[in-house]
Each structure stands twice: as structure tokens, then as C-alpha cells.
PDB file of N, CA and C in Angstrom:
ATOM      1  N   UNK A   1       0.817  -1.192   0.000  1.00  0.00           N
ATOM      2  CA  UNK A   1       0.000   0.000   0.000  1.00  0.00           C
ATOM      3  C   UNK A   1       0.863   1.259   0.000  1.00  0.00           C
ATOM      4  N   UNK A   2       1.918   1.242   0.711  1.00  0.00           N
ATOM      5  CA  UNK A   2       2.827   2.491   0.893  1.00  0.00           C
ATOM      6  C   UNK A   2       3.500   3.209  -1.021  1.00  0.00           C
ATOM      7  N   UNK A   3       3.593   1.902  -1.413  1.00  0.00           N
ATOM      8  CA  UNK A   3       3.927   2.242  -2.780  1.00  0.00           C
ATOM      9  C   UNK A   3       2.614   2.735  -3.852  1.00  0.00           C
ATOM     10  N   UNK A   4       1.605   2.349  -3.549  1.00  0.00           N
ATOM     11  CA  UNK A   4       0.818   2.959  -4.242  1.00  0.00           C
ATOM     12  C   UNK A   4       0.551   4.145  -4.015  1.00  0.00           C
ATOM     13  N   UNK A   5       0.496   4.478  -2.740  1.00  0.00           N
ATOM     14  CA  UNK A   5       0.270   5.841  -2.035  1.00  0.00           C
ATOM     15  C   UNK A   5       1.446   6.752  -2.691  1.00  0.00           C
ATOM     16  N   UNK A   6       2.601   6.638  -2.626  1.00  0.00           N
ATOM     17  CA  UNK A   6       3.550   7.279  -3.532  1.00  0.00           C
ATOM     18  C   UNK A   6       3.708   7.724  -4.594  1.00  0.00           C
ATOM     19  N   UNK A   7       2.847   6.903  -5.296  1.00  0.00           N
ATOM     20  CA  UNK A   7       2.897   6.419  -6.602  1.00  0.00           C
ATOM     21  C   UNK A   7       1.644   7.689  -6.614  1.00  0.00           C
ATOM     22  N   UNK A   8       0.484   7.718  -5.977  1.00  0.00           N
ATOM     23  CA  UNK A   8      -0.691   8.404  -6.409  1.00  0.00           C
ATOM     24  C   UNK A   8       0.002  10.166  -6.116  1.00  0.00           C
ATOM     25  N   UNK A   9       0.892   9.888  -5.231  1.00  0.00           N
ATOM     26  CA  UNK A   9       1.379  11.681  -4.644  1.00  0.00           C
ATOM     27  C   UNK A   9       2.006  12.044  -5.887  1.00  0.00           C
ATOM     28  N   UNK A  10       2.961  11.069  -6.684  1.00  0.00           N
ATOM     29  CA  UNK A  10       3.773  11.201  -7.531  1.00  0.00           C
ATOM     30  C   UNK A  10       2.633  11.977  -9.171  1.00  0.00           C
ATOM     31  N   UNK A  11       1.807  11.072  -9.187  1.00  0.00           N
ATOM     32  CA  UNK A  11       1.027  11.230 -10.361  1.00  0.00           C
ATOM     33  C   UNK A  11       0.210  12.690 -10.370  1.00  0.00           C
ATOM     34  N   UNK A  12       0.010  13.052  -8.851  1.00  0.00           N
ATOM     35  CA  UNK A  12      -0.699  14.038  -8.712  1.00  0.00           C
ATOM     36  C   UNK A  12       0.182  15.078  -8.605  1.00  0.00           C
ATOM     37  N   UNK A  13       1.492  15.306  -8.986  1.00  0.00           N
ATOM     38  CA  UNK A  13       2.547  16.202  -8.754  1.00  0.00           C
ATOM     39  C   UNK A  13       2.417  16.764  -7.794  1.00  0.00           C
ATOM     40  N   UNK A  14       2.167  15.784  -6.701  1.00  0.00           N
ATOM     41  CA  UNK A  14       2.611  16.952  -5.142  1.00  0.00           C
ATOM     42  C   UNK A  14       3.961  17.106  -4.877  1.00  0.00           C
ATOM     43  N   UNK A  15       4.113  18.060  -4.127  1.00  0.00           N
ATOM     44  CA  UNK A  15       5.398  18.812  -3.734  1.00  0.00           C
ATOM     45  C   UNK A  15       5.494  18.001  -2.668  1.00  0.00           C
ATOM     46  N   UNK A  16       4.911  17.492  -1.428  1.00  0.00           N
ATOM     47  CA  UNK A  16       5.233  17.070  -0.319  1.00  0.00           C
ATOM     48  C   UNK A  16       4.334  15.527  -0.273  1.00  0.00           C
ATOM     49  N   UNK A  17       4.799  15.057   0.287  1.00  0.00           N
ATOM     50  CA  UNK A  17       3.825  13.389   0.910  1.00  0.00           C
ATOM     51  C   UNK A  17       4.458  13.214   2.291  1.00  0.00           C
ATOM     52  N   UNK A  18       3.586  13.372   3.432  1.00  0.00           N
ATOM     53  CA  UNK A  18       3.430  13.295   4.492  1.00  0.00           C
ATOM     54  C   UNK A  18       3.323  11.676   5.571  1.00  0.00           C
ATOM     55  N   UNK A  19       4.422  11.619   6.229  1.00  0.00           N
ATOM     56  CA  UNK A  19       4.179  10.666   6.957  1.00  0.00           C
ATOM     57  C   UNK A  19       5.167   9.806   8.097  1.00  0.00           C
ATOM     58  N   UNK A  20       4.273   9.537   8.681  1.00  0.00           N
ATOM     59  CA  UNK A  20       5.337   8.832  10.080  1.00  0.00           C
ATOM     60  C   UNK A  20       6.229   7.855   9.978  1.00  0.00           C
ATOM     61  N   UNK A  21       5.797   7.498   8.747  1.00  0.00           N
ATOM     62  CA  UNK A  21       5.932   5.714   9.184  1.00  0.00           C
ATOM     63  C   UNK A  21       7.783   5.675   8.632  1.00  0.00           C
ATOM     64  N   UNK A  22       8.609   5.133   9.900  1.00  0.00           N
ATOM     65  CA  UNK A  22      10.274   5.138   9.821  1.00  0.00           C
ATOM     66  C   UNK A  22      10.643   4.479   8.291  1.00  0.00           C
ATOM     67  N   UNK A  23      10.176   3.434   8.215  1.00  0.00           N
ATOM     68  CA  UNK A  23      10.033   2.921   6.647  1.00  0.00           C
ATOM     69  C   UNK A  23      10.294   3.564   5.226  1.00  0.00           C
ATOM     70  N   UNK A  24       9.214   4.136   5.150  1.00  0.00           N
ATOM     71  CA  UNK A  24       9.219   5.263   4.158  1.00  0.00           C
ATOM     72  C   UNK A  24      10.039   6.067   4.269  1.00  0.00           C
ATOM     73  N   UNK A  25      10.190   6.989   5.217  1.00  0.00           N
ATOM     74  CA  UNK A  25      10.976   8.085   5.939  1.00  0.00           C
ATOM     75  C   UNK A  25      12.355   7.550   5.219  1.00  0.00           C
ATOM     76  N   UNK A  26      12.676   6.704   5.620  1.00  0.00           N
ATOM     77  CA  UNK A  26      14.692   6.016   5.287  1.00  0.00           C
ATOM     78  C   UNK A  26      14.924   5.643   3.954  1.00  0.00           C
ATOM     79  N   UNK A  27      13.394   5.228   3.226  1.00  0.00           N
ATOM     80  CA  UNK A  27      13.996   5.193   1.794  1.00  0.00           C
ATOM     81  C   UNK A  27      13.656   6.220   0.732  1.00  0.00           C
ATOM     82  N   UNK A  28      12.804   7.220   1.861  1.00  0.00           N
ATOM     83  CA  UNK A  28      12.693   8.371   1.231  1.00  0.00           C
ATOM     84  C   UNK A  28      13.802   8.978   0.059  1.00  0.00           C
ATOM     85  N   UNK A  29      15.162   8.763   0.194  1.00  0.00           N
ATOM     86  CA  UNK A  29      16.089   9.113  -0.784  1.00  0.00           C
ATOM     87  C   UNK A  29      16.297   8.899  -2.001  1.00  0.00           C
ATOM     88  N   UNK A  30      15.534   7.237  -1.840  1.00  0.00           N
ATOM     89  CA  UNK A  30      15.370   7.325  -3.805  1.00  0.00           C
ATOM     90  C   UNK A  30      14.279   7.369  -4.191  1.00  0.00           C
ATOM     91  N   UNK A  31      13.890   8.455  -3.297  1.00  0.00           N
ATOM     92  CA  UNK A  31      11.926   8.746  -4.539  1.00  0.00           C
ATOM     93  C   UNK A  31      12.787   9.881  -5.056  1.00  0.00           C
ATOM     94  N   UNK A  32      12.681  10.574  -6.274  1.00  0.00           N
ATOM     95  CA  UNK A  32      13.149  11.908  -6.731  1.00  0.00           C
ATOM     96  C   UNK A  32      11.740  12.854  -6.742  1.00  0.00           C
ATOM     97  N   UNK A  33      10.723  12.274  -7.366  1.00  0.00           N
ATOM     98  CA  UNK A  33       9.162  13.162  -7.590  1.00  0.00           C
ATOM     99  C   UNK A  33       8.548  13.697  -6.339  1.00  0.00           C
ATOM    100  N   UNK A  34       8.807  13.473  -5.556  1.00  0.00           N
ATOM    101  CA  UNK A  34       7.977  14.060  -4.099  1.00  0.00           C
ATOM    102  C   UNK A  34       8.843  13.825  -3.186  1.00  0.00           C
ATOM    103  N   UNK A  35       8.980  15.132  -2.585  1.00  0.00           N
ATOM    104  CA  UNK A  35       9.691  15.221  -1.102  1.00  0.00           C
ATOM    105  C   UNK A  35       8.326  14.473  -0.280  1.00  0.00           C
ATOM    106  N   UNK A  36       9.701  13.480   0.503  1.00  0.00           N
ATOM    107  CA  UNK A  36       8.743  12.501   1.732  1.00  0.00           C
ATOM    108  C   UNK A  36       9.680  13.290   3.244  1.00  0.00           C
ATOM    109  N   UNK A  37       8.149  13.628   3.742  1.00  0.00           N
ATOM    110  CA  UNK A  37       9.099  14.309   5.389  1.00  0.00           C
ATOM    111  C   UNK A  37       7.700  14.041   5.985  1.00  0.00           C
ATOM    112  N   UNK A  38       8.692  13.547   7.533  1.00  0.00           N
ATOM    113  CA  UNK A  38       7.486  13.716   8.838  1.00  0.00           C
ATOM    114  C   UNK A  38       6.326  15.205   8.380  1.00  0.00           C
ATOM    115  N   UNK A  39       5.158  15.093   9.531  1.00  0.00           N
ATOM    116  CA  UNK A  39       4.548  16.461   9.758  1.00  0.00           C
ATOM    117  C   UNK A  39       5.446  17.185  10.639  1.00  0.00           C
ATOM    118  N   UNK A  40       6.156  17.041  11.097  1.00  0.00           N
ATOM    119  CA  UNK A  40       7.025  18.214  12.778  1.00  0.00           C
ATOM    120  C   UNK A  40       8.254  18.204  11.074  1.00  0.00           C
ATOM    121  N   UNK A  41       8.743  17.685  10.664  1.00  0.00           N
ATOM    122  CA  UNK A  41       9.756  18.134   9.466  1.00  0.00           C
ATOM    123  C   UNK A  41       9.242  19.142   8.150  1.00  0.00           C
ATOM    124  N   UNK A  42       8.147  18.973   8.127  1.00  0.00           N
ATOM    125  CA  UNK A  42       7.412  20.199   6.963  1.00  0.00           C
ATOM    126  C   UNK A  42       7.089  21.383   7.783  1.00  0.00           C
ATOM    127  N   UNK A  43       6.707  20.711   8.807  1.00  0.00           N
ATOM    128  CA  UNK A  43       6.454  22.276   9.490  1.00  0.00           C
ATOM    129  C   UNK A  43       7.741  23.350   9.486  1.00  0.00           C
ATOM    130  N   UNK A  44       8.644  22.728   9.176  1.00  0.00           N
ATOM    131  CA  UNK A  44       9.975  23.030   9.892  1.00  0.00           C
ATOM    132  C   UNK A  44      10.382  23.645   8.685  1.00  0.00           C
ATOM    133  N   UNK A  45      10.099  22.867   7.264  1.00  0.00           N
ATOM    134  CA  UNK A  45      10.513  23.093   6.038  1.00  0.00           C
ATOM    135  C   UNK A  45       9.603  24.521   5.832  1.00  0.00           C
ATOM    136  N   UNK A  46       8.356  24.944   6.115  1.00  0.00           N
ATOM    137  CA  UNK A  46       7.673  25.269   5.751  1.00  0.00           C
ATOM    138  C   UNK A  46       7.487  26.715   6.004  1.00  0.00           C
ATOM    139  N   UNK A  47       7.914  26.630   7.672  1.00  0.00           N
ATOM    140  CA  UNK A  47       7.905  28.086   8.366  1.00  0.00           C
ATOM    141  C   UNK A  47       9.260  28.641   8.406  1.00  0.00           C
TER     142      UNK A  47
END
């Protein structure tokens, strides 16, 4: 499921995809299409 979810942020050209889960978070590095960050890390990016 995590890959489809990616996959749908990706298609929808979001800028950000949001989420907790440590998993995602660590292989966050080889998505290139969407920045993957915690919510307390966008906030951070954001403000």
C-alpha cells in the first residue's frame, strides 16, 4: 500500500507526501518526484 500511495502523490505532482511511518521516511532518498518528510519536518521546512 505504501507504494501505491507514492505512486498516487507522484502522479498528482505533489510537492510534499506526508508521513510517520520510519520505513518510508529512510527510503525516502530514492523517490526523486515528491519530497517525503514527517509532519514536525514540513512544518519546519515550511515556516
Amino acid at each position: 500500500m505504501d507504494s501505491l500511495h507514492i505512486a498516487c502523490a507522484i502522479k498528482a505532482k505533489a510537492e510534499y507526501f506526508l508521513t510517520t511511518d520510519d520505513g518510508i521516511l529512510k527510503k525516502s532518498m530514492f523517490i526523486e518526484n515528491v519530497r517525503i518528510v514527517d509532519p514536525i519536518g514540513f512544518i519546519k521546512e515550511v515556516i
